[in-house]
PDB file of N, CA and C in Angstrom:
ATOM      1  N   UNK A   1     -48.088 -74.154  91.601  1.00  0.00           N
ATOM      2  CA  UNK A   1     -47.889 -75.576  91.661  1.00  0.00           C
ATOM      3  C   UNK A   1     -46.604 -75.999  90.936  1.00  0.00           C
ATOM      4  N   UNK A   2     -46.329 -75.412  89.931  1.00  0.00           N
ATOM      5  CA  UNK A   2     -45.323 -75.839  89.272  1.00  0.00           C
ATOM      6  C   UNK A   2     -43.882 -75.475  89.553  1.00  0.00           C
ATOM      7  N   UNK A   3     -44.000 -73.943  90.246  1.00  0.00           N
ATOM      8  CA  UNK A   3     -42.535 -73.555  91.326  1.00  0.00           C
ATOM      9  C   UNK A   3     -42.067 -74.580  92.009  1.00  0.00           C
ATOM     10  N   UNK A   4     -42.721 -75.168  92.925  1.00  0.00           N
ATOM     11  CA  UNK A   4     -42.093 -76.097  93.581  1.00  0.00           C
ATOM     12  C   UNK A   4     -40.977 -77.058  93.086  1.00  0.00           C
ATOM     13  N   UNK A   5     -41.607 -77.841  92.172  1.00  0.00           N
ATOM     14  CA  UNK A   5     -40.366 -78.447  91.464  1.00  0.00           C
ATOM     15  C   UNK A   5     -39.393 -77.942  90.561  1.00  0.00           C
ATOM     16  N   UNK A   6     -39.355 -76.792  89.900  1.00  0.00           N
ATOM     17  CA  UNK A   6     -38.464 -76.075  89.589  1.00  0.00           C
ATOM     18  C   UNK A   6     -37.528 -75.418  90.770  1.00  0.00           C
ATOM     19  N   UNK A   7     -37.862 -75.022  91.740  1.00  0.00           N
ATOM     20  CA  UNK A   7     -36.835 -74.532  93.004  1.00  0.00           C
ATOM     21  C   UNK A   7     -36.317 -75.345  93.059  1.00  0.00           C
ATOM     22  N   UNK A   8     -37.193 -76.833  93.791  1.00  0.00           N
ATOM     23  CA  UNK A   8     -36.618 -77.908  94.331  1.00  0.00           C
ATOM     24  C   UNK A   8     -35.377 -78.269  93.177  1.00  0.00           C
ATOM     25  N   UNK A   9     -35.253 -78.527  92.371  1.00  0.00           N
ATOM     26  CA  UNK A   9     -34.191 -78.719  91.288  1.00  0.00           C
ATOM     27  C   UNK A   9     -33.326 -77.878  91.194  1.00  0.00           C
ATOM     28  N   UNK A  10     -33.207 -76.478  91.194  1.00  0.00           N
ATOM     29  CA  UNK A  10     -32.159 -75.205  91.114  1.00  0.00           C
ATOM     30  C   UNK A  10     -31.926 -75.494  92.340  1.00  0.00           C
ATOM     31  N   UNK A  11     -32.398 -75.329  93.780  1.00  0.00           N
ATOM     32  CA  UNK A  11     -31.876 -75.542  95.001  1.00  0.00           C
ATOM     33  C   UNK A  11     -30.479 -77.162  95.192  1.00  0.00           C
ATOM     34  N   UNK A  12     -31.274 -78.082  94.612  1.00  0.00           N
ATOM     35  CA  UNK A  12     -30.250 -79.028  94.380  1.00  0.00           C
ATOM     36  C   UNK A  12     -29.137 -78.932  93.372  1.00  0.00           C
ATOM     37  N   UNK A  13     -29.203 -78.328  92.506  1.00  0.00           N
ATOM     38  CA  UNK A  13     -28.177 -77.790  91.503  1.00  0.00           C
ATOM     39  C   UNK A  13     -27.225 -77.113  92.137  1.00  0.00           C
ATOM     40  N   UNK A  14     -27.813 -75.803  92.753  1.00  0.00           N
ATOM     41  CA  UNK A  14     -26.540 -75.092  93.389  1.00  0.00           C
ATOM     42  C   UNK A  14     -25.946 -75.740  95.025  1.00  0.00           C
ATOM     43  N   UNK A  15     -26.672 -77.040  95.688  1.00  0.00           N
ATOM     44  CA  UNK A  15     -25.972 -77.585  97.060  1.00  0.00           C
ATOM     45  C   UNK A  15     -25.238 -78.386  96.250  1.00  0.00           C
ATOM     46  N   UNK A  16     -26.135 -79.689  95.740  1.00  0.00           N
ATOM     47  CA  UNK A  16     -25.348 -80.890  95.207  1.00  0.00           C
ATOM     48  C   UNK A  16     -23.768 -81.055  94.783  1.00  0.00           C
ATOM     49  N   UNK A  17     -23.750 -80.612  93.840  1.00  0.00           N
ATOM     50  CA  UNK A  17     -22.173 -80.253  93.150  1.00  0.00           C
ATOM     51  C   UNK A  17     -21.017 -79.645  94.692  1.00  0.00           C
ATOM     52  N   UNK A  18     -21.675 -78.261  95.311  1.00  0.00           N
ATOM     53  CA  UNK A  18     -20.381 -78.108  95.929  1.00  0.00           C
ATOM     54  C   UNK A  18     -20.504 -79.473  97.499  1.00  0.00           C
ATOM     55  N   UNK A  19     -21.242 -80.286  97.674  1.00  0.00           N
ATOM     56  CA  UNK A  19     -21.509 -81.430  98.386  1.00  0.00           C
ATOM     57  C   UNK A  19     -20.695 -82.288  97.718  1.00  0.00           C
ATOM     58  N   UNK A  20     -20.289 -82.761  96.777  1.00  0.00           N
ATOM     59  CA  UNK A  20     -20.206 -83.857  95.960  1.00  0.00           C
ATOM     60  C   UNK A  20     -18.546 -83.820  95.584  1.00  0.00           C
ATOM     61  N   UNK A  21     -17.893 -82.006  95.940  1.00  0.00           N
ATOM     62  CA  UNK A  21     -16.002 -82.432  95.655  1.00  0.00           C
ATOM     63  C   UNK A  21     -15.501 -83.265  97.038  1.00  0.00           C
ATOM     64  N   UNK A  22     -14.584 -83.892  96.596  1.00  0.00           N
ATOM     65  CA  UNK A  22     -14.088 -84.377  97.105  1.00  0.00           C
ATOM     66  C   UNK A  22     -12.686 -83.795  97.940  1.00  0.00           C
ATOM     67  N   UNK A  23     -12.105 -83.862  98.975  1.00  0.00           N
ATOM     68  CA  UNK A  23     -10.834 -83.014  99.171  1.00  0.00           C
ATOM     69  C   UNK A  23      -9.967 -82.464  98.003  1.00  0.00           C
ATOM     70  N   UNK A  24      -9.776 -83.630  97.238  1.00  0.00           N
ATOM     71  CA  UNK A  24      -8.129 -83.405  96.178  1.00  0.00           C
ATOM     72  C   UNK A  24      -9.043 -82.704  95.004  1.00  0.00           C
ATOM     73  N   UNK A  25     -10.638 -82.385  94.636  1.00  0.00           N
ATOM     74  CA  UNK A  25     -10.935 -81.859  94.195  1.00  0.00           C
ATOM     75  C   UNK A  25     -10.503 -80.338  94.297  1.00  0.00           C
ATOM     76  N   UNK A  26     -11.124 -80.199  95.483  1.00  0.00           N
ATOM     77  CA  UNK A  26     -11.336 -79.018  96.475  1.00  0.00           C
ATOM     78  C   UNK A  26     -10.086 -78.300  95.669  1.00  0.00           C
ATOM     79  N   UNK A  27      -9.104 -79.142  96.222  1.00  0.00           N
ATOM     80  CA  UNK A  27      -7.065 -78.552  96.219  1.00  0.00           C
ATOM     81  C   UNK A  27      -7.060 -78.471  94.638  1.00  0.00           C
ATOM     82  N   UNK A  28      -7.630 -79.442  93.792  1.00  0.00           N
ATOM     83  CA  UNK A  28      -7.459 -79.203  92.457  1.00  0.00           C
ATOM     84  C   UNK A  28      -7.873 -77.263  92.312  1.00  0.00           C
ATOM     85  N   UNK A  29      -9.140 -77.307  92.603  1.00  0.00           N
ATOM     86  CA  UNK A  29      -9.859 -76.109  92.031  1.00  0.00           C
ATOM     87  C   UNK A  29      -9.014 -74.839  92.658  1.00  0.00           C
ATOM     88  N   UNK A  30      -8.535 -74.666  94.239  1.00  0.00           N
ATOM     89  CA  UNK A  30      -7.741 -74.164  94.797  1.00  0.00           C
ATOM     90  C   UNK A  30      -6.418 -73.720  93.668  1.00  0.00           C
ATOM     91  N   UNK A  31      -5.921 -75.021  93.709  1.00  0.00           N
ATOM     92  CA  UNK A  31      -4.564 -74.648  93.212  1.00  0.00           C
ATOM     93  C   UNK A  31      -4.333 -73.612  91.989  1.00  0.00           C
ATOM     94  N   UNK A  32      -5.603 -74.045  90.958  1.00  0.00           N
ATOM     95  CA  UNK A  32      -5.408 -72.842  90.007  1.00  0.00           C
ATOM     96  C   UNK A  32      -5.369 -71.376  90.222  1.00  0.00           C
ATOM     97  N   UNK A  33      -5.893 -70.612  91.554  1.00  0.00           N
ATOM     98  CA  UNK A  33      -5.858 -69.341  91.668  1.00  0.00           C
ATOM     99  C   UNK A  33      -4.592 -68.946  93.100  1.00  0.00           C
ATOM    100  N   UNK A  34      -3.963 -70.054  92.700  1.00  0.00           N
ATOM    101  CA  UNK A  34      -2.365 -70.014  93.856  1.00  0.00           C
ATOM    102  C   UNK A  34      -1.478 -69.400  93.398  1.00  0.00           C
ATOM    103  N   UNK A  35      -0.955 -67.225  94.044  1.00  0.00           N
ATOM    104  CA  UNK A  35      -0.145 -66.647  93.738  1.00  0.00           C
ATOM    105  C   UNK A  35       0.773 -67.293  93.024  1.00  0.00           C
ATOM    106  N   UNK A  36       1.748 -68.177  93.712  1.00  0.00           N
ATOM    107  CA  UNK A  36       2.486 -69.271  93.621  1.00  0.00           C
ATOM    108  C   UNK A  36       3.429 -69.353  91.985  1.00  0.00           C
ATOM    109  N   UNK A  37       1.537 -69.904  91.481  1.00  0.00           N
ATOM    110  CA  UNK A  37       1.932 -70.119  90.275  1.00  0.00           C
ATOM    111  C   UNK A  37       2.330 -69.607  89.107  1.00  0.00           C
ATOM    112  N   UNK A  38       2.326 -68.069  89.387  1.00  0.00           N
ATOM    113  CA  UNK A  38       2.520 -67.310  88.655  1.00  0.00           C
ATOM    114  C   UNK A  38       3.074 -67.598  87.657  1.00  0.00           C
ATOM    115  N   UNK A  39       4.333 -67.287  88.001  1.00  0.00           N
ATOM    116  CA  UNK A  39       5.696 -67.949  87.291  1.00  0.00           C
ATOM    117  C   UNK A  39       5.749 -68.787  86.097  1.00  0.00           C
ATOM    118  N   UNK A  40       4.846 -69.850  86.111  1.00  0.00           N
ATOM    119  CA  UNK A  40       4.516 -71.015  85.362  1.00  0.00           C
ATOM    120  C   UNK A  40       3.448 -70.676  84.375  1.00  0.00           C
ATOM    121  N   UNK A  41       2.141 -69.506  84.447  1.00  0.00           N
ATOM    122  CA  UNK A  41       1.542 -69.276  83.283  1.00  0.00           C
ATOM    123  C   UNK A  41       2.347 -68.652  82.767  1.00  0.00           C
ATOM    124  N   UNK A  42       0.948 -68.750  81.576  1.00  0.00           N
ATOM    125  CA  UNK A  42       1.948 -68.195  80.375  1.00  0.00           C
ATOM    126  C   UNK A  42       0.894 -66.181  80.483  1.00  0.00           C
ATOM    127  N   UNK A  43       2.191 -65.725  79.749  1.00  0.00           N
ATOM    128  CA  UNK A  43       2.055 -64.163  79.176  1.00  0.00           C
ATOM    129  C   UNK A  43       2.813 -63.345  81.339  1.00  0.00           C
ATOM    130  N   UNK A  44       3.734 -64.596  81.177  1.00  0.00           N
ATOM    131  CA  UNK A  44       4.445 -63.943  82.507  1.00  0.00           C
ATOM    132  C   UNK A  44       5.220 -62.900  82.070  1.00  0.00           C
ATOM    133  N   UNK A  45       5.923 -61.652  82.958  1.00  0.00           N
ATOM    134  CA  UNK A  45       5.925 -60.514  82.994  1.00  0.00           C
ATOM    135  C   UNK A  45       7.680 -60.753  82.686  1.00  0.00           C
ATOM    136  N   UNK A  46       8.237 -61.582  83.175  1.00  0.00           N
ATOM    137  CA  UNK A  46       9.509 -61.426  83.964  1.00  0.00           C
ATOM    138  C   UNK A  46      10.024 -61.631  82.096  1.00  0.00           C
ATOM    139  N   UNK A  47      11.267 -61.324  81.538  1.00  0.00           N
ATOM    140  CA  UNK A  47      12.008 -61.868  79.914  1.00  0.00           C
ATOM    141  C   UNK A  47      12.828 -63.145  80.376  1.00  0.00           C
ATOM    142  N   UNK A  48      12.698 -63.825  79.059  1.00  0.00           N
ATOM    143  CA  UNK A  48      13.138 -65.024  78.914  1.00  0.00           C
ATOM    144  C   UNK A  48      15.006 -64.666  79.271  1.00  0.00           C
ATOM    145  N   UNK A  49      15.729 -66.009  79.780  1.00  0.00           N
ATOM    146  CA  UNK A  49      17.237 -65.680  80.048  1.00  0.00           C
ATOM    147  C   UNK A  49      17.833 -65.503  78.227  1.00  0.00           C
ATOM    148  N   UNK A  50      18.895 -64.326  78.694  1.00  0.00           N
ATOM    149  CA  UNK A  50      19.574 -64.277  77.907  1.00  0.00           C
ATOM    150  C   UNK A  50      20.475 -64.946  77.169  1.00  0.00           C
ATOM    151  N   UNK A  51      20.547 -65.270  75.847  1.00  0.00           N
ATOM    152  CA  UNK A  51      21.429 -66.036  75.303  1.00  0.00           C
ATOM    153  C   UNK A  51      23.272 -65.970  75.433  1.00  0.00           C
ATOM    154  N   UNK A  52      23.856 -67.254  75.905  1.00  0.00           N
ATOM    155  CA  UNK A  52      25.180 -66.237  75.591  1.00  0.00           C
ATOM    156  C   UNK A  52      25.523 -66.067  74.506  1.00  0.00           C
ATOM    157  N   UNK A  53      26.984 -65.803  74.245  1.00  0.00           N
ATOM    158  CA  UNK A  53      28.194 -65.479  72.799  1.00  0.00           C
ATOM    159  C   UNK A  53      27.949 -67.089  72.549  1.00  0.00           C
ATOM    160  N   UNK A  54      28.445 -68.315  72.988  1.00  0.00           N
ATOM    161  CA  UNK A  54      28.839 -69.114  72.509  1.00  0.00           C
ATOM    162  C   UNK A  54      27.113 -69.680  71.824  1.00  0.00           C
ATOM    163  N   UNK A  55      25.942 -69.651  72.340  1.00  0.00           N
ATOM    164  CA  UNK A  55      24.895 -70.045  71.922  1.00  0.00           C
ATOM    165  C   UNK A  55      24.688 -68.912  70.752  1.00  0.00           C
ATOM    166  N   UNK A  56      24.892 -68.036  71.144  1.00  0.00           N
ATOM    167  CA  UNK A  56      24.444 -66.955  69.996  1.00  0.00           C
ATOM    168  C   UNK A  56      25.149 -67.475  68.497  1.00  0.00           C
ATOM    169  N   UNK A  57      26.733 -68.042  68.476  1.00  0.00           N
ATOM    170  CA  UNK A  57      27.578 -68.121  67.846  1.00  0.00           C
ATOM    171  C   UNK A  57      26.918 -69.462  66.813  1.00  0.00           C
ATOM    172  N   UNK A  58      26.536 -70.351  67.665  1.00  0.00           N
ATOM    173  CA  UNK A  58      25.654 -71.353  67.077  1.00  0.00           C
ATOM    174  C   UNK A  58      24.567 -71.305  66.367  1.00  0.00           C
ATOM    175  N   UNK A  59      24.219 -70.537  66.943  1.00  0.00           N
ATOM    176  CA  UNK A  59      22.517 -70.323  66.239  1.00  0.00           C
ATOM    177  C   UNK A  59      23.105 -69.478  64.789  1.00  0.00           C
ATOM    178  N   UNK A  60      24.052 -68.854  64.499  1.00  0.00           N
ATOM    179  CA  UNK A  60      24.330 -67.636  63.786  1.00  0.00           C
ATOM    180  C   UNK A  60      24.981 -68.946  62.462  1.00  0.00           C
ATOM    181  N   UNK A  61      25.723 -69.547  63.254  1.00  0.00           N
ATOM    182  CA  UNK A  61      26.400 -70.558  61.747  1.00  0.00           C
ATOM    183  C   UNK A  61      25.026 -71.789  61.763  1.00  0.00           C
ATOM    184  N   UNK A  62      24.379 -72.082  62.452  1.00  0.00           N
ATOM    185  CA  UNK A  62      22.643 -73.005  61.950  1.00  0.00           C
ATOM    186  C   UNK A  62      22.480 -72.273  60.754  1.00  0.00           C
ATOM    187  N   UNK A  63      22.143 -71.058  61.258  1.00  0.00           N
ATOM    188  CA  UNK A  63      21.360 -70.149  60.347  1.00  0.00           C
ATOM    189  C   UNK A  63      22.344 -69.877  59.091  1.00  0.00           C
ATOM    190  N   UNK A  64      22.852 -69.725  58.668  1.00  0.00           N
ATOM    191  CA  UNK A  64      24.219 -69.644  57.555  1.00  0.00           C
ATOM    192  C   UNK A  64      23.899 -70.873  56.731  1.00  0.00           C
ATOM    193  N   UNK A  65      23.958 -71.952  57.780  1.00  0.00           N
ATOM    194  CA  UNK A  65      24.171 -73.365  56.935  1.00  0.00           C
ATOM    195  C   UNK A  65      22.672 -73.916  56.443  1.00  0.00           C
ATOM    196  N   UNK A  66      21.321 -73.277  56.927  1.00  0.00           N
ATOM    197  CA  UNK A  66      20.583 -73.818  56.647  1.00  0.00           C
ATOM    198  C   UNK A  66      19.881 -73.558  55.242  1.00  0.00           C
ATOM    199  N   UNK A  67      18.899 -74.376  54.713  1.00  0.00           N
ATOM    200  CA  UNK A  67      18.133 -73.958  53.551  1.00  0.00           C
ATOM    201  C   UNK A  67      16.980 -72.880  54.053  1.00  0.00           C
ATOM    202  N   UNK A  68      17.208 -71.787  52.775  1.00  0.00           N
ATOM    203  CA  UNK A  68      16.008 -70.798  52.937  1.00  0.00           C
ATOM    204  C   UNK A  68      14.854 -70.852  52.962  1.00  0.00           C
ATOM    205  N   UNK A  69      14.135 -69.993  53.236  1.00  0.00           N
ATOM    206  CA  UNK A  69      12.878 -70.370  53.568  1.00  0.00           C
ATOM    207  C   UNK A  69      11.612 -70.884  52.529  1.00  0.00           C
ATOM    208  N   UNK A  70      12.494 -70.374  51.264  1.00  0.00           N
ATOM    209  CA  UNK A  70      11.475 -70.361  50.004  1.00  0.00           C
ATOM    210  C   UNK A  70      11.704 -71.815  49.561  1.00  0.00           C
ATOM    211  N   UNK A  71      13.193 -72.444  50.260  1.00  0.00           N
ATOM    212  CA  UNK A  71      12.948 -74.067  49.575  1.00  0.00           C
ATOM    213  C   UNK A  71      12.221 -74.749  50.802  1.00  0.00           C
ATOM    214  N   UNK A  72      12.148 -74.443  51.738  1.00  0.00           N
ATOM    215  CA  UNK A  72      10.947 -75.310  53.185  1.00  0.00           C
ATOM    216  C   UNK A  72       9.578 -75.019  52.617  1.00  0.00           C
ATOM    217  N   UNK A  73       9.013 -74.302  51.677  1.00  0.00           N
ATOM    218  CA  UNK A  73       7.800 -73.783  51.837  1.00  0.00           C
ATOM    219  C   UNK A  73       6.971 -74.917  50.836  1.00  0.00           C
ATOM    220  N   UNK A  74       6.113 -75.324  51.199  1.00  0.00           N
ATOM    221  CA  UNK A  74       5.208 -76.435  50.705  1.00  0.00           C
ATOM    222  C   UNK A  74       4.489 -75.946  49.226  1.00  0.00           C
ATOM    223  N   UNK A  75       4.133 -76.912  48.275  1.00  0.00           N
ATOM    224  CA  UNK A  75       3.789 -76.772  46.940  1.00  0.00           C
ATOM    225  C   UNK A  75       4.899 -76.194  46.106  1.00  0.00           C
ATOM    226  N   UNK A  76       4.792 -75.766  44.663  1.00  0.00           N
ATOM    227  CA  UNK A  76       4.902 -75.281  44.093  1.00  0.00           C
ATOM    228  C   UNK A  76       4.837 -74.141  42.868  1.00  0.00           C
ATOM    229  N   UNK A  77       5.257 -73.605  42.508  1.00  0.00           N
ATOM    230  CA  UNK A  77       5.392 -72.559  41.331  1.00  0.00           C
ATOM    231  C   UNK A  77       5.230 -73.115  40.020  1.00  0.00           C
ATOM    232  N   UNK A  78       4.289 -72.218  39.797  1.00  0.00           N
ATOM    233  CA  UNK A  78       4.128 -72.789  38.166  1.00  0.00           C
ATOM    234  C   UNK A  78       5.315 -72.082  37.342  1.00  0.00           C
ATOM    235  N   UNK A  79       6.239 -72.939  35.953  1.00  0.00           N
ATOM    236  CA  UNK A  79       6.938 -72.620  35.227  1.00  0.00           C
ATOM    237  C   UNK A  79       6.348 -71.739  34.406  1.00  0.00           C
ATOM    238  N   UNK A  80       6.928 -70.805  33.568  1.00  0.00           N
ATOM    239  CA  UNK A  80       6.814 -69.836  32.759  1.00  0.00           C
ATOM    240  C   UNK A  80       6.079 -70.950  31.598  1.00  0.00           C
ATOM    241  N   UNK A  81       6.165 -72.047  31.252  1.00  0.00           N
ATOM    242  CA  UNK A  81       5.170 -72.704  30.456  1.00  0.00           C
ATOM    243  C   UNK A  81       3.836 -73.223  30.609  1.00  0.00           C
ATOM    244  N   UNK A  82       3.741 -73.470  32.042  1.00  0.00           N
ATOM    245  CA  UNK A  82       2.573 -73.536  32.410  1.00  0.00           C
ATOM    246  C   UNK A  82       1.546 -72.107  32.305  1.00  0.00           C
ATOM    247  N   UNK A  83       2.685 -71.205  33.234  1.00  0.00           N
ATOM    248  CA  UNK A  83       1.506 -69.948  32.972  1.00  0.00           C
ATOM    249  C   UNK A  83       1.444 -69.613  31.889  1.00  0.00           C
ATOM    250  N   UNK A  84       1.662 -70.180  30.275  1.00  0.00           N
ATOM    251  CA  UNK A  84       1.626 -69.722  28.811  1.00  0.00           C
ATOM    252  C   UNK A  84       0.180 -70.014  28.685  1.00  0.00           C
ATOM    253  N   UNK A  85       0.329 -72.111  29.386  1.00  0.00           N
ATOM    254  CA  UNK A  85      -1.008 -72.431  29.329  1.00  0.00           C
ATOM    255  C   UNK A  85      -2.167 -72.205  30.122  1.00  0.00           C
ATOM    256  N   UNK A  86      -2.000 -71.961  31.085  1.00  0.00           N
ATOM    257  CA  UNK A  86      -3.045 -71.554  32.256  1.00  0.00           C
ATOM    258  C   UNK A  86      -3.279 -70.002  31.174  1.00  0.00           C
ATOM    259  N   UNK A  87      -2.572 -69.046  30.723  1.00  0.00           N
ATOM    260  CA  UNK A  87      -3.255 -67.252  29.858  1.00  0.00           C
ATOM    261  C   UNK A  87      -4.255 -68.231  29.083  1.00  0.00           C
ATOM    262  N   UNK A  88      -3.653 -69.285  28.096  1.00  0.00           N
ATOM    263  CA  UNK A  88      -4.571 -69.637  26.770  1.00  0.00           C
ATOM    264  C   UNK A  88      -5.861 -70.138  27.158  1.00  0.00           C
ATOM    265  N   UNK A  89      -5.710 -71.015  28.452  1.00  0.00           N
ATOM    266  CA  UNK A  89      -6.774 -71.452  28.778  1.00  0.00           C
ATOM    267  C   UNK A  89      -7.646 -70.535  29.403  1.00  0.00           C
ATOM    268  N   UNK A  90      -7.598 -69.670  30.128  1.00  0.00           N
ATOM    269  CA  UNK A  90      -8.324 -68.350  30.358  1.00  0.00           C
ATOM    270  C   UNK A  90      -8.660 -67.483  29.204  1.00  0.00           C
ATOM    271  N   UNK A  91      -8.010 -67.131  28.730  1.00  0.00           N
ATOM    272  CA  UNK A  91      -8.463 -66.614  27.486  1.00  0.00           C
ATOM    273  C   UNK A  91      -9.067 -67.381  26.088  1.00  0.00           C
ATOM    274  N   UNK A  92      -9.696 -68.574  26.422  1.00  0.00           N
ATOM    275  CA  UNK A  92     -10.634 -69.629  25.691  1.00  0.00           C
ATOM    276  C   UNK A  92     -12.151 -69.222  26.920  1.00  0.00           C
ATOM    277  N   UNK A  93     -11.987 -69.306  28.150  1.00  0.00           N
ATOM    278  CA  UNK A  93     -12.812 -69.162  28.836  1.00  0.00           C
ATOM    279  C   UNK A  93     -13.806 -67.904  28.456  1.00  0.00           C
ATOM    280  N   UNK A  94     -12.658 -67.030  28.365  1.00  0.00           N
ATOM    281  CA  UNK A  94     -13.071 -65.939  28.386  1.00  0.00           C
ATOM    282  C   UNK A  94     -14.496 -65.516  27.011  1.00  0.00           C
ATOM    283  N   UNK A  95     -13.395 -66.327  25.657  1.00  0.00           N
ATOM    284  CA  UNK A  95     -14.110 -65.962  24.898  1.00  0.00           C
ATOM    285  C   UNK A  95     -15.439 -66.833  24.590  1.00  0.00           C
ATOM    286  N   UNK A  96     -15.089 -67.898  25.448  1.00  0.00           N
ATOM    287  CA  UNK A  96     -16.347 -68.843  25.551  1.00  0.00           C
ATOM    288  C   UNK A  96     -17.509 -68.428  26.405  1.00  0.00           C
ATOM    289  N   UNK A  97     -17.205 -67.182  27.407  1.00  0.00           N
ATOM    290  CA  UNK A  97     -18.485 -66.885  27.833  1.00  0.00           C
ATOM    291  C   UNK A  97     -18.760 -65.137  27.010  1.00  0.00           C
ATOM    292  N   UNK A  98     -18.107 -64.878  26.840  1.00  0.00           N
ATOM    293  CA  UNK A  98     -18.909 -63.597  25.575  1.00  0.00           C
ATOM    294  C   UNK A  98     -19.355 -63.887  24.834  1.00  0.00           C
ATOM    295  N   UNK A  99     -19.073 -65.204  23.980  1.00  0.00           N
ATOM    296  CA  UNK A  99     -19.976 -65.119  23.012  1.00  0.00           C
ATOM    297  C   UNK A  99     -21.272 -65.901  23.383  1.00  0.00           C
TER     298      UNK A  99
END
């Protein structure tokens, strides 16, 4: 007794939906497995174009003129006085949980 309406529901599950695209659907779902497109995903086969001399030449004095990487890099370094205080304060910790 109870099959019935469970089929009846999976049977409409798997018609309904492919009943229900519409053409430009259809072409949507199509288009993604279109040789075609190869070209356009990504992890394509073919290498990127080569740079010339005069781009190469540019990129080479960017790179010359720019700041290194250690001054772009976010936060900071503790001074040799801080880490005096950050040892003392660890070593208060320390002796505060031995004894």
């Amino acid at each position: 007794m109870l099959l019935c309406p469970f089929a009846a529901n999976l049977l409409l599950t798997c018609i309904a939906p492919a009943a229900a695209l519409s053409p430009a659907d259809a072409v949507a779902l199509h288009a993604s497995f279109d040789p075609s497109l190869g070209a356009l995903r990504a992890g394509r086969v073919e290498a990127p174009a080569a740079l010339g001399e005069c781009e190469r030449s540019e990129l080479a004095a960017a790179q010359n003129q720019s700041l290194p990487l250690s001054a772009l890099r976010g936060g900071f370094e503790p001074t040799n006085n801080e880490w005096k205080w950050l040892a003392i304060g660890a070593g208060v910790v320390l002796v505060l949980v031995l004894v």
